[in-house]
Protein backbone atom coordinates (compact mmCIF):
# COMPACT_ATOMS: atom_id res chain seq x y z
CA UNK A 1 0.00 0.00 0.00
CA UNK A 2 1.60 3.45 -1.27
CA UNK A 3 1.78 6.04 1.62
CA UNK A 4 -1.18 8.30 -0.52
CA UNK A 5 -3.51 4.77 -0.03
CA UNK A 6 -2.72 4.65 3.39
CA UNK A 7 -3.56 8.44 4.38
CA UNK A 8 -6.69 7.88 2.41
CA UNK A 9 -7.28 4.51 4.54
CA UNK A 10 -7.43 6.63 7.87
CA UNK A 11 -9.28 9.30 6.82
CA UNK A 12 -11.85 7.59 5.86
CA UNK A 13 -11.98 5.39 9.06
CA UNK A 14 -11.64 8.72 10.71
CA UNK A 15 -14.70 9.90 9.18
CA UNK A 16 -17.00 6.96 10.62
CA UNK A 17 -14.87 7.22 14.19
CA UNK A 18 -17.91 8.72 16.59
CA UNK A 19 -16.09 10.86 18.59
CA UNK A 20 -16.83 11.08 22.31
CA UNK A 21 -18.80 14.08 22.97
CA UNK A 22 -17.62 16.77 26.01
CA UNK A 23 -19.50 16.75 29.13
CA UNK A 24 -22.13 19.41 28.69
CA UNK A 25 -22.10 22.21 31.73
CA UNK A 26 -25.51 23.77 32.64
CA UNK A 27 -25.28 26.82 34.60
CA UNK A 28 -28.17 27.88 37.23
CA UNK A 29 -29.86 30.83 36.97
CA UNK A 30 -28.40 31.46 33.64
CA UNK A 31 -28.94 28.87 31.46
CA UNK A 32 -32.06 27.37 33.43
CA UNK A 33 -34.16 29.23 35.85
CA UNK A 34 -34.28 26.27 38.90
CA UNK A 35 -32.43 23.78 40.01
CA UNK A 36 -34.52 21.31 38.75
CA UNK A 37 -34.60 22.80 35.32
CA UNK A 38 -30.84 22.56 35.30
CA UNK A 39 -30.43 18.75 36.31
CA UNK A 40 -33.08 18.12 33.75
CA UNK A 41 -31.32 19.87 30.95
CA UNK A 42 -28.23 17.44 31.74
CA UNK A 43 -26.73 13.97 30.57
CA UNK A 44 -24.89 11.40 32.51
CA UNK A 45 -21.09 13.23 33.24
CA UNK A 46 -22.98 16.85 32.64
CA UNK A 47 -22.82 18.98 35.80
CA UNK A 48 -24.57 21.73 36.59
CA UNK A 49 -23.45 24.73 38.17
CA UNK A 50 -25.51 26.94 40.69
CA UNK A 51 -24.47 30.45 41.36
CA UNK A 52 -24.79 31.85 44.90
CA UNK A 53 -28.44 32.89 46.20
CA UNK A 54 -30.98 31.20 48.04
CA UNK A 55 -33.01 28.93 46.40
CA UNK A 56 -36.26 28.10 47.68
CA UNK A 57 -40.10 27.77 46.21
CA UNK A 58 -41.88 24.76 43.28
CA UNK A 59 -38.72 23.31 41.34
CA UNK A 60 -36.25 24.01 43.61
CA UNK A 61 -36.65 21.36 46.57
CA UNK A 62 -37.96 17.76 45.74
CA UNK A 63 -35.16 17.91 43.05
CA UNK A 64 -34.93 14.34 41.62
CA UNK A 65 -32.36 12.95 39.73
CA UNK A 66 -34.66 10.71 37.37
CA UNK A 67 -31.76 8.24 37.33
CA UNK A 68 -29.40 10.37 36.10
CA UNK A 69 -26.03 10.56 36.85
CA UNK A 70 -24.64 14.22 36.98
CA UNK A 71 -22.22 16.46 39.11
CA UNK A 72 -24.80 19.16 41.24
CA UNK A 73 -21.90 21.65 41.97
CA UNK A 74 -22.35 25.24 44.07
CA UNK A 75 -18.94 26.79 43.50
CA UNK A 76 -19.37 29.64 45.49
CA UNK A 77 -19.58 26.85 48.65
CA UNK A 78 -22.37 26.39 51.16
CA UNK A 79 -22.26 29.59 53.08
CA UNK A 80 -23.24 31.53 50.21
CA UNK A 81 -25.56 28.82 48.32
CA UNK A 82 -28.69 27.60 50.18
CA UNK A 83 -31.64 25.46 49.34
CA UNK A 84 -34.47 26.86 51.78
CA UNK A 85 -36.86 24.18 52.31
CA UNK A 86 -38.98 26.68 54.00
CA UNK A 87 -40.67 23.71 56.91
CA UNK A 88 -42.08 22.32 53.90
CA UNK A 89 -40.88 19.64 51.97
CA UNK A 90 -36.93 18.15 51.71
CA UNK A 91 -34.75 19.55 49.38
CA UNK A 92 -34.09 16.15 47.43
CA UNK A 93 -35.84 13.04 46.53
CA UNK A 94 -33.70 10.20 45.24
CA UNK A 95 -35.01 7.12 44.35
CA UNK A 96 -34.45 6.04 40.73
CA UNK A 97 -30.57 3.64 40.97
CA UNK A 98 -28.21 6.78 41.15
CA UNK A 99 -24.66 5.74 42.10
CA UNK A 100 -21.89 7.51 43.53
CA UNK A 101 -20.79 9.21 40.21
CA UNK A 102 -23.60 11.21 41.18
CA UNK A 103 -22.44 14.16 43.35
CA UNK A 104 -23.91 17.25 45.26
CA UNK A 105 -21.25 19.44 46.32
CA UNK A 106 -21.21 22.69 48.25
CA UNK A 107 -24.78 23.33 49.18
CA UNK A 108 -26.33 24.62 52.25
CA UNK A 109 -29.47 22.18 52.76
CA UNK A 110 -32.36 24.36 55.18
CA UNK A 111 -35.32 23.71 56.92
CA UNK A 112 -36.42 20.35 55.37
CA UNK A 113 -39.66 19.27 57.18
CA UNK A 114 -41.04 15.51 56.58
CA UNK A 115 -43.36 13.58 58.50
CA UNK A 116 -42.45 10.51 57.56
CA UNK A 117 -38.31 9.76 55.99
CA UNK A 118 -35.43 12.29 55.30
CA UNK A 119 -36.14 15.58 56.64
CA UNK A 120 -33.72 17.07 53.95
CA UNK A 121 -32.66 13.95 51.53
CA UNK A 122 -33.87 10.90 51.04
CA UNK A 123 -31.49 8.46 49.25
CA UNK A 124 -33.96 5.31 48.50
CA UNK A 125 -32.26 2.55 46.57
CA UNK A 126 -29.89 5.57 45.70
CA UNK A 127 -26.24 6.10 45.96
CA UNK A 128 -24.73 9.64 46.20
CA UNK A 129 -21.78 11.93 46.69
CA UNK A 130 -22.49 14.62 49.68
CA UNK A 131 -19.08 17.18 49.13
CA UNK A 132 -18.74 20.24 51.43
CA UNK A 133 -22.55 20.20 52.29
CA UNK A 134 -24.27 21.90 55.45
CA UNK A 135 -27.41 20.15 56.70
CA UNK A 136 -28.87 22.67 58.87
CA UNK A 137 -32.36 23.05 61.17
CA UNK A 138 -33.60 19.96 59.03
CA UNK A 139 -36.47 18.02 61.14
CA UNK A 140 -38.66 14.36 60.16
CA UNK A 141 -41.04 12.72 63.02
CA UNK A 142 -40.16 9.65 62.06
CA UNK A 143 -36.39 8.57 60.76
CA UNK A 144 -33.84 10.73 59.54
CA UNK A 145 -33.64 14.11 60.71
CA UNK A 146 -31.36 15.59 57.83
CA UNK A 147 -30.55 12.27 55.27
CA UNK A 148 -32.61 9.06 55.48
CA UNK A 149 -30.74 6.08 53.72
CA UNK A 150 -32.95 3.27 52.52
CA UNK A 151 -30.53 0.56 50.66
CA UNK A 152 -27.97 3.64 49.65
CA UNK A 153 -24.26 3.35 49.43
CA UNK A 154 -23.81 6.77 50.13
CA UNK A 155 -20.84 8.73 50.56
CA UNK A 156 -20.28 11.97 52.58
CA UNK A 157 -16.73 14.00 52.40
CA UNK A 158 -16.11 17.20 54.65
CA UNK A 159 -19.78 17.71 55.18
CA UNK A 160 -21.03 19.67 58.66
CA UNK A 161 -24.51 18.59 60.19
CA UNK A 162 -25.95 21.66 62.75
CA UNK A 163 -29.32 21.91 64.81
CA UNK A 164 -31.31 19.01 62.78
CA UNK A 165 -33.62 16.54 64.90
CA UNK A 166 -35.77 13.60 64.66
CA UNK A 167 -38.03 13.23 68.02
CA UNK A 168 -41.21 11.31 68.09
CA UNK A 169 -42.70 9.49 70.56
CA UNK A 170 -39.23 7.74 71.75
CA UNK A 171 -38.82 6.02 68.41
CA UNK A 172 -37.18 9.11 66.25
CA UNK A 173 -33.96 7.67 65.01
CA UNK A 174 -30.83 9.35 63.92
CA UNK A 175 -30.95 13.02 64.54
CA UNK A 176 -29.13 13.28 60.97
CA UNK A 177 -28.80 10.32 59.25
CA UNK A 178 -30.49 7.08 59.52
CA UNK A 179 -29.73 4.29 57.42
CA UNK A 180 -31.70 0.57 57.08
CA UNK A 181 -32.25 -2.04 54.30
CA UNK A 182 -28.27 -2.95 54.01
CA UNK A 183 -27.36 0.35 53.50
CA UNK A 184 -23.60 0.66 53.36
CA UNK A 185 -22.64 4.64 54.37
CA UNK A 186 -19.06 6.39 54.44
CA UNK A 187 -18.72 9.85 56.30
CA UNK A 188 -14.93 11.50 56.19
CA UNK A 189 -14.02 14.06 58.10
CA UNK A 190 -17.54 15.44 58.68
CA UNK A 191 -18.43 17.42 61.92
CA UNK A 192 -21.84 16.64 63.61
CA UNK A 193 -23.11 19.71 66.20
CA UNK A 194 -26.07 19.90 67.92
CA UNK A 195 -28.26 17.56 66.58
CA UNK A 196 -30.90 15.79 68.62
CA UNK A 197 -33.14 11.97 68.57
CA UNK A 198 -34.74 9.68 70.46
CA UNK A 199 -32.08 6.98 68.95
CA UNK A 200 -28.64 8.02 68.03
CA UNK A 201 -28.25 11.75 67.91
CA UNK A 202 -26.06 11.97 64.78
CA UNK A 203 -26.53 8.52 63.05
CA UNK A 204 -28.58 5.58 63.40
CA UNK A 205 -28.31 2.30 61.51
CA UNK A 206 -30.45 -0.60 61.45
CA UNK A 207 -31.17 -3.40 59.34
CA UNK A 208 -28.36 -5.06 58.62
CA UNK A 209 -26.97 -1.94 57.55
CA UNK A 210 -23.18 -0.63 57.89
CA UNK A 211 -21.75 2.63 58.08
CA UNK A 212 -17.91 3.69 58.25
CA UNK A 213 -16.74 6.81 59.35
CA UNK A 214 -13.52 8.50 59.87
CA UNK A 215 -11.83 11.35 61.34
CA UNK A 216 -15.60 12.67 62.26
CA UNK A 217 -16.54 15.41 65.34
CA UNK A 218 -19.59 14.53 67.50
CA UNK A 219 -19.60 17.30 69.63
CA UNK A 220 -23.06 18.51 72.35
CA UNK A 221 -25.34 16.07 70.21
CA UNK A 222 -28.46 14.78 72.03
CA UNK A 223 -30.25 11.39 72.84
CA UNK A 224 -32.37 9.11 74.96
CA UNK A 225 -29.83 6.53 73.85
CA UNK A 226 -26.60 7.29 71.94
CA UNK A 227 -25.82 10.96 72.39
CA UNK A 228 -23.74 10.10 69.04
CA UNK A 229 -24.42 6.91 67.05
CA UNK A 230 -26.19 3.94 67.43
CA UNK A 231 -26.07 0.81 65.81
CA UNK A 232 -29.08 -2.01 65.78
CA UNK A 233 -30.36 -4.42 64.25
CA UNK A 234 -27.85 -6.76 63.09
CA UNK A 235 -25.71 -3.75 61.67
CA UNK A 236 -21.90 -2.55 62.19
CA UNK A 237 -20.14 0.63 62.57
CA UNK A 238 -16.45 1.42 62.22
CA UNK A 239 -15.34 4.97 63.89
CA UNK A 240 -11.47 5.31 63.03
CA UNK A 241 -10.07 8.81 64.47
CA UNK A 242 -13.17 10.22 65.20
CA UNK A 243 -13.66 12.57 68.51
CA UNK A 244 -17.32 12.59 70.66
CA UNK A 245 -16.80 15.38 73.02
CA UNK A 246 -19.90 16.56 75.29
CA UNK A 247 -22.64 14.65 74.21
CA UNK A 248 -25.74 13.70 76.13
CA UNK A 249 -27.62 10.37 76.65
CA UNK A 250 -28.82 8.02 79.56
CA UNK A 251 -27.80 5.24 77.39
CA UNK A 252 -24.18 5.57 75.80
CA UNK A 253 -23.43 9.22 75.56
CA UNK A 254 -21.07 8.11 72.61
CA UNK A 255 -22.04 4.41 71.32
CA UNK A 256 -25.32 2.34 71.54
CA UNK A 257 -25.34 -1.03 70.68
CA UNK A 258 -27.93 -3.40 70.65
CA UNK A 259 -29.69 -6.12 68.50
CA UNK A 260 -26.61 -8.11 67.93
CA UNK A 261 -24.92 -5.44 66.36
CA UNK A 262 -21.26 -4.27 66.22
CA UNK A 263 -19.27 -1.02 66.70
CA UNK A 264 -15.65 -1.42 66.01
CA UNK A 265 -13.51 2.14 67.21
CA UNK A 266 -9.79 2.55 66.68
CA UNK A 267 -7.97 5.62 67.74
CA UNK A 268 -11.13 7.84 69.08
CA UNK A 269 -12.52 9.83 71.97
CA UNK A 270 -15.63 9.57 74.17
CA UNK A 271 -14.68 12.56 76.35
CA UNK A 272 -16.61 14.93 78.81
CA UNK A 273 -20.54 13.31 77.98
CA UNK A 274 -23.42 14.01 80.59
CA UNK A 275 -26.29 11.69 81.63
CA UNK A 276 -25.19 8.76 81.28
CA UNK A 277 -21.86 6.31 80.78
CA UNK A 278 -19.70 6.16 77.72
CA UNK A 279 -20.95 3.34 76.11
CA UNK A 280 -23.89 1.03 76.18
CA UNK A 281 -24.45 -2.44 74.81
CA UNK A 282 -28.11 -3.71 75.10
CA UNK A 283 -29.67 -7.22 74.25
CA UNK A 284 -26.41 -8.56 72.27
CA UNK A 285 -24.96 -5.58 71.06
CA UNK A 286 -21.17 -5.41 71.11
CA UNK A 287 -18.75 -2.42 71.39
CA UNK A 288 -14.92 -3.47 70.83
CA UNK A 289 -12.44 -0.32 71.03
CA UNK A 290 -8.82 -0.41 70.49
CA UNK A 291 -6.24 2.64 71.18
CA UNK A 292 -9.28 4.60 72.82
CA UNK A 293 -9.11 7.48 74.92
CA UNK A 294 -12.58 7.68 77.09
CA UNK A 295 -12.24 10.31 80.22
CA UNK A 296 -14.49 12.06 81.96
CA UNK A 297 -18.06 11.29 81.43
CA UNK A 298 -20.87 11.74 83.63
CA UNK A 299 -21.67 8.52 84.97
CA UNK A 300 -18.32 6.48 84.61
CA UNK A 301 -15.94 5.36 81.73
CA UNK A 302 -14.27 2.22 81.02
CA UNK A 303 -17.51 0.46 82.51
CA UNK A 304 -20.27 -1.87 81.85
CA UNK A 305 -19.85 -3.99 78.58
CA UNK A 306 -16.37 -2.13 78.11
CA UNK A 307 -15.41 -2.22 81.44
CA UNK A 308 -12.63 -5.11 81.01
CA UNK A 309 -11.04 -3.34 77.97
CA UNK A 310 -9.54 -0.28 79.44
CA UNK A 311 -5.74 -1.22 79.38
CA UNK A 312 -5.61 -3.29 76.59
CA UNK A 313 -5.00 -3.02 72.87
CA UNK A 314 -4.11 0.31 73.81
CA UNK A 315 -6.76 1.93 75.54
CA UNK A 316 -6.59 4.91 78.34
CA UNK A 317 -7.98 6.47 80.20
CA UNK A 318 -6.68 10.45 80.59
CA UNK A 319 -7.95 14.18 80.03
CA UNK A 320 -7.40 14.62 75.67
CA UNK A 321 -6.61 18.42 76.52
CA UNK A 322 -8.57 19.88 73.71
CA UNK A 323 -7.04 23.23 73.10
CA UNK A 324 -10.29 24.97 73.90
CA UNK A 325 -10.26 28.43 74.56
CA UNK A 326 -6.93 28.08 73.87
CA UNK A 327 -7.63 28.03 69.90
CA UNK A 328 -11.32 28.53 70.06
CA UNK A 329 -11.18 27.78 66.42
CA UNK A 330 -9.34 24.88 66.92
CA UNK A 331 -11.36 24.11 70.19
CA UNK A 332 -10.83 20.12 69.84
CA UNK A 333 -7.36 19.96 67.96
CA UNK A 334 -5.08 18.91 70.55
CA UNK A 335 -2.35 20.39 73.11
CA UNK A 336 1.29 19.47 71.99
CA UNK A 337 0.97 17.46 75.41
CA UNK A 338 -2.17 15.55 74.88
CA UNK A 339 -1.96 12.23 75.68
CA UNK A 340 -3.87 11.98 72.18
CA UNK A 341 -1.17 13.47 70.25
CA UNK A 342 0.56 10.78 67.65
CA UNK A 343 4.30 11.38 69.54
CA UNK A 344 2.45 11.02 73.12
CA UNK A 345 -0.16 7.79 72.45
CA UNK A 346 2.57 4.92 72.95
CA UNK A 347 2.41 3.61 69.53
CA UNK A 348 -1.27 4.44 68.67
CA UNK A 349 -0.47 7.19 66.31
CA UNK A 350 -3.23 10.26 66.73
CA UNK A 351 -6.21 9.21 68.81
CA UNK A 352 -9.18 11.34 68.10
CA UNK A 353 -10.01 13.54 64.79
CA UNK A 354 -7.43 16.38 64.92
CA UNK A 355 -3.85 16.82 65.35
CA UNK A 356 -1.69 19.03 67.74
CA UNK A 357 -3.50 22.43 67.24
CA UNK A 358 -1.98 24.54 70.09
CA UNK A 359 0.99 24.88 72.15
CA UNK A 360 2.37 22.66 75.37
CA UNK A 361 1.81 25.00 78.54
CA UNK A 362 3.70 24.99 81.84
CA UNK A 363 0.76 24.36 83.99
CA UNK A 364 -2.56 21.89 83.58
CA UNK A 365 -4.53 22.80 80.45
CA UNK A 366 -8.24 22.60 80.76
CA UNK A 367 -9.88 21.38 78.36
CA UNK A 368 -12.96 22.88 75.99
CA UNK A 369 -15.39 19.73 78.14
CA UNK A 370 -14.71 20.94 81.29
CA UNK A 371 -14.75 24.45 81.17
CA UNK A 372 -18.89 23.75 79.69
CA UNK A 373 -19.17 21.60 82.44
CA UNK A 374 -18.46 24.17 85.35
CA UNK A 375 -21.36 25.79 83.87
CA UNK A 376 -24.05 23.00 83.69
C-alpha cells in the first residue's frame, strides 16, 4: 500500500470514528431558571453549576435525579448557596438507581420538614456523593432528621450537620442520618453539632446496615440513647479517628449497641458526655475499642460492657486536653501534650479527629469539656 492509499485509509476510518462528545455544563440561573430545570437539561457526566443565592419555592426542593447521573456543583460553597426548604418539603428526593458518580457538592441544605423519611434527603435505593454540604435546622417525626438512607451506598466527604432533629414518641432515630435495608454509608471528616433523637443523635443504623466513618466530630449532640451513634439491628459501625466530646444520653453518651450489632472504634474519643456512661451495649450488642481514649463522662468510663477493655490493645484512660479556649477555632485539635497526640499515644499514632493544634503550657490545660461543664 503506497503512503497516498494509506492516508486515504485513515481518513476515511476517521470519518465513521464517533467521537466522544464533552460533558455538557448547565449553569443555574443562567442557562435554566431552577435547580430542577438545570439537572433536567443534563446527561450522565454533565454537571450543573448553581451560582450563589438562596433557592427556595416549586422546582427548587424535591429535586430528583430521574436516574441520572450528573455532578450538582455550588462553587461559590455552602455559606453563600442555600436550598431553603422553607418547613415544607426536603430539598431532594432520590429514588431512581443513582450511584456515587452522582455528586452534590457545596450546598447549604435548610429547613427540610417531613413527616415521615429524610427531613432534607432521602437516598432510596440511591447512591450519592455529599461534598462540602451543610445540613442545617432539618427536622422528620419519624427517621432521619437531615438524610434518610434506605438501601444507599452513600458517601459523605467534609460535610457539617448543625441543629437538625428527629423526636417522636421515643422512636425518632438518627438526629441526621439514619440508614436501614443494608445500606452501606461512608462519612470523612464530617463534623456533627447539635443535633438531637430519640435513637442516636447523629446517626442511626439498622437493618443489617453498615456505616464507616472516619476522622468525624460529635460534639453537644443529644439522645435518649446514643448521644452520638447507634447501631441495631444486626448492623456494624467502624469509627477510626473520630472525637465525641460533650454529648448527652442516659444510654451511651457516645455508642449504643444493641440487637446483635457491632461497633468497632480505633484511635477515638468519648470525652466529657453528661447523663449517662460512655458506652452502652443492650440485648447482644457489642462495642470493641482499640487505642481509645474515654475520660471524663458523667456517669463512669471504662464500665459496663467495656469495662474489662480499658488497658488493653491500647486503651486509656486520661484528660485529651482539647485546646479549647486556647484556639477557640481549633477548640478540639489537641495540646502538643495531649496524651492523644501521635508522639504522646505509645504507639497508637493520633487518637481522636485532629492533630496538635496549640501549644504545650507549663501548667494543667483545661480542656474545651470541662470548662462547659463548670457551667451545667
Amino acid at each position: 500500500m503506497t503512503r497516498t492509499q494509506t492516508v486515504v485509509l485513515m481518513l476515511t476510518l476517521l470519518a465513521f470514528t464517533v467521537l466522544p462528545a464533552s460533558a455538557l455544563v448547565v449553569h443555574v440561573p443562567d442557562d435554566e431558571p431552577t435547580i430542577q430545570d438545570g439537572v433536567n437539561a443534563a446527561g450522565k457526566g454533565d454537571t450543573v453549576l448553581v451560582a450563589a443565592g438562596t433557592y427556595s419555592g416549586e422546582l427548587n426542593r424535591d429535586i430528583d435525579f430521574g436516574g441520572t447521573d450528573v455532578v450538582l456543583r455550588a462553587p461559590s460553597g455552602p455559606k453563600l448557596t442555600i436550598i431553603d426548604c422553607l418547613d415544607s418539603t426536603r430539598a431532594f428526593h432520590l429514588h431512581s438507581g443513582e450511584d456515587t458518580t452522582s455528586v452534590i457538592e457545596g450546598f447549604t441544605i435548610f429547613n427540610g420538614r417531613r413527616n415521615d423519611l429524610g427531613g432534607g434527603v432521602l437516598c432510596d435505593g440511591a447512591s450519592m456523593k455529599f461534598v462540602d454540604c451543610i445540613f442545617e435546622g432539618n427536622w422528620c417525626a419519624d427517621r432521619g432528621g437531615a438524610i434518610a438512607c434506605l438501601g444507599s451506598s452513600s458517601v459523605f466527604v467534609g460535610c457539617e450537620f448543625f441543629g437538625n432533629s428527629c423526636e417522636y414518641a421515643l422512636y425518632g432515630e438518627g438526629g441526621v442520618v439514619y440508614c436501614t435495608d443494608g445500606s452501606s454509608l461512608a462519612f470523612r471528616a464530617c463534623e456533627f453539632w447539635s443535633n438531637s433523637a430519640d435513637i442516636g443523635a447523629a446517626v442511626a443504623c439498622t437493618g443489617a446496615s453498615s456505616a464507616v466513618m472516619r476522622w468525624c466530630l460529635f460534639w453537644e449532640n443529644a439522645a435518649d440513647s446514643g448521644g452520638a451513634v447507634a447501631c441495631r439491628g444486626s448492623s456494624t459501625m467502624i469509627l477510626e479517628q473520630c472525637t465525641m466530646d460533650a454529648n448527652i444520653s442516659v444510654a451511651g453518651v457516645g455508642v449504643f449497641c444493641d440487637g446483635g450489632s457491632l461497633v468497632e472504634a480505633s484511635g477515638s474519643i468519648i470525652s466529657f458526655g453528661s447523663k449517662g456512661t460512655a458506652a452502652r451495649c443492650y440485648t447482644g450488642g457489642e462495642i470493641v475499642l482499640s487505642c481509645c481514649d474515654v475520660y471524663g463522662n458523667e456517669y463512669g468510663d471504662w464500665v459496663g460492657c467495656i469495662a474489662d477493655q480499658h488497658g488493653v490493645t491500647g486503651n486509656f484512660h486520661a484528660d485529651p486536653l482539647y485546646c479549647g479556649f486556647a484556639n477557640i477555632d481549633r477548640r478540639h485539635w489537641l495540646h502538643a501534650d495531649s496524651p492523644c497526640a501521635a508522639e504522646n499515644s505509645g504507639g497508637c499514632g493520633l487518637v481522636g479527629a485532629f492533630g496538635v493544634g496549640c501549644d504545650s503550657t507549663p501548667v494543667k490545660a483545661i480542656s474545651w469539656g470541662r470548662v462547659k461543664a463548670l457551667f451545667r
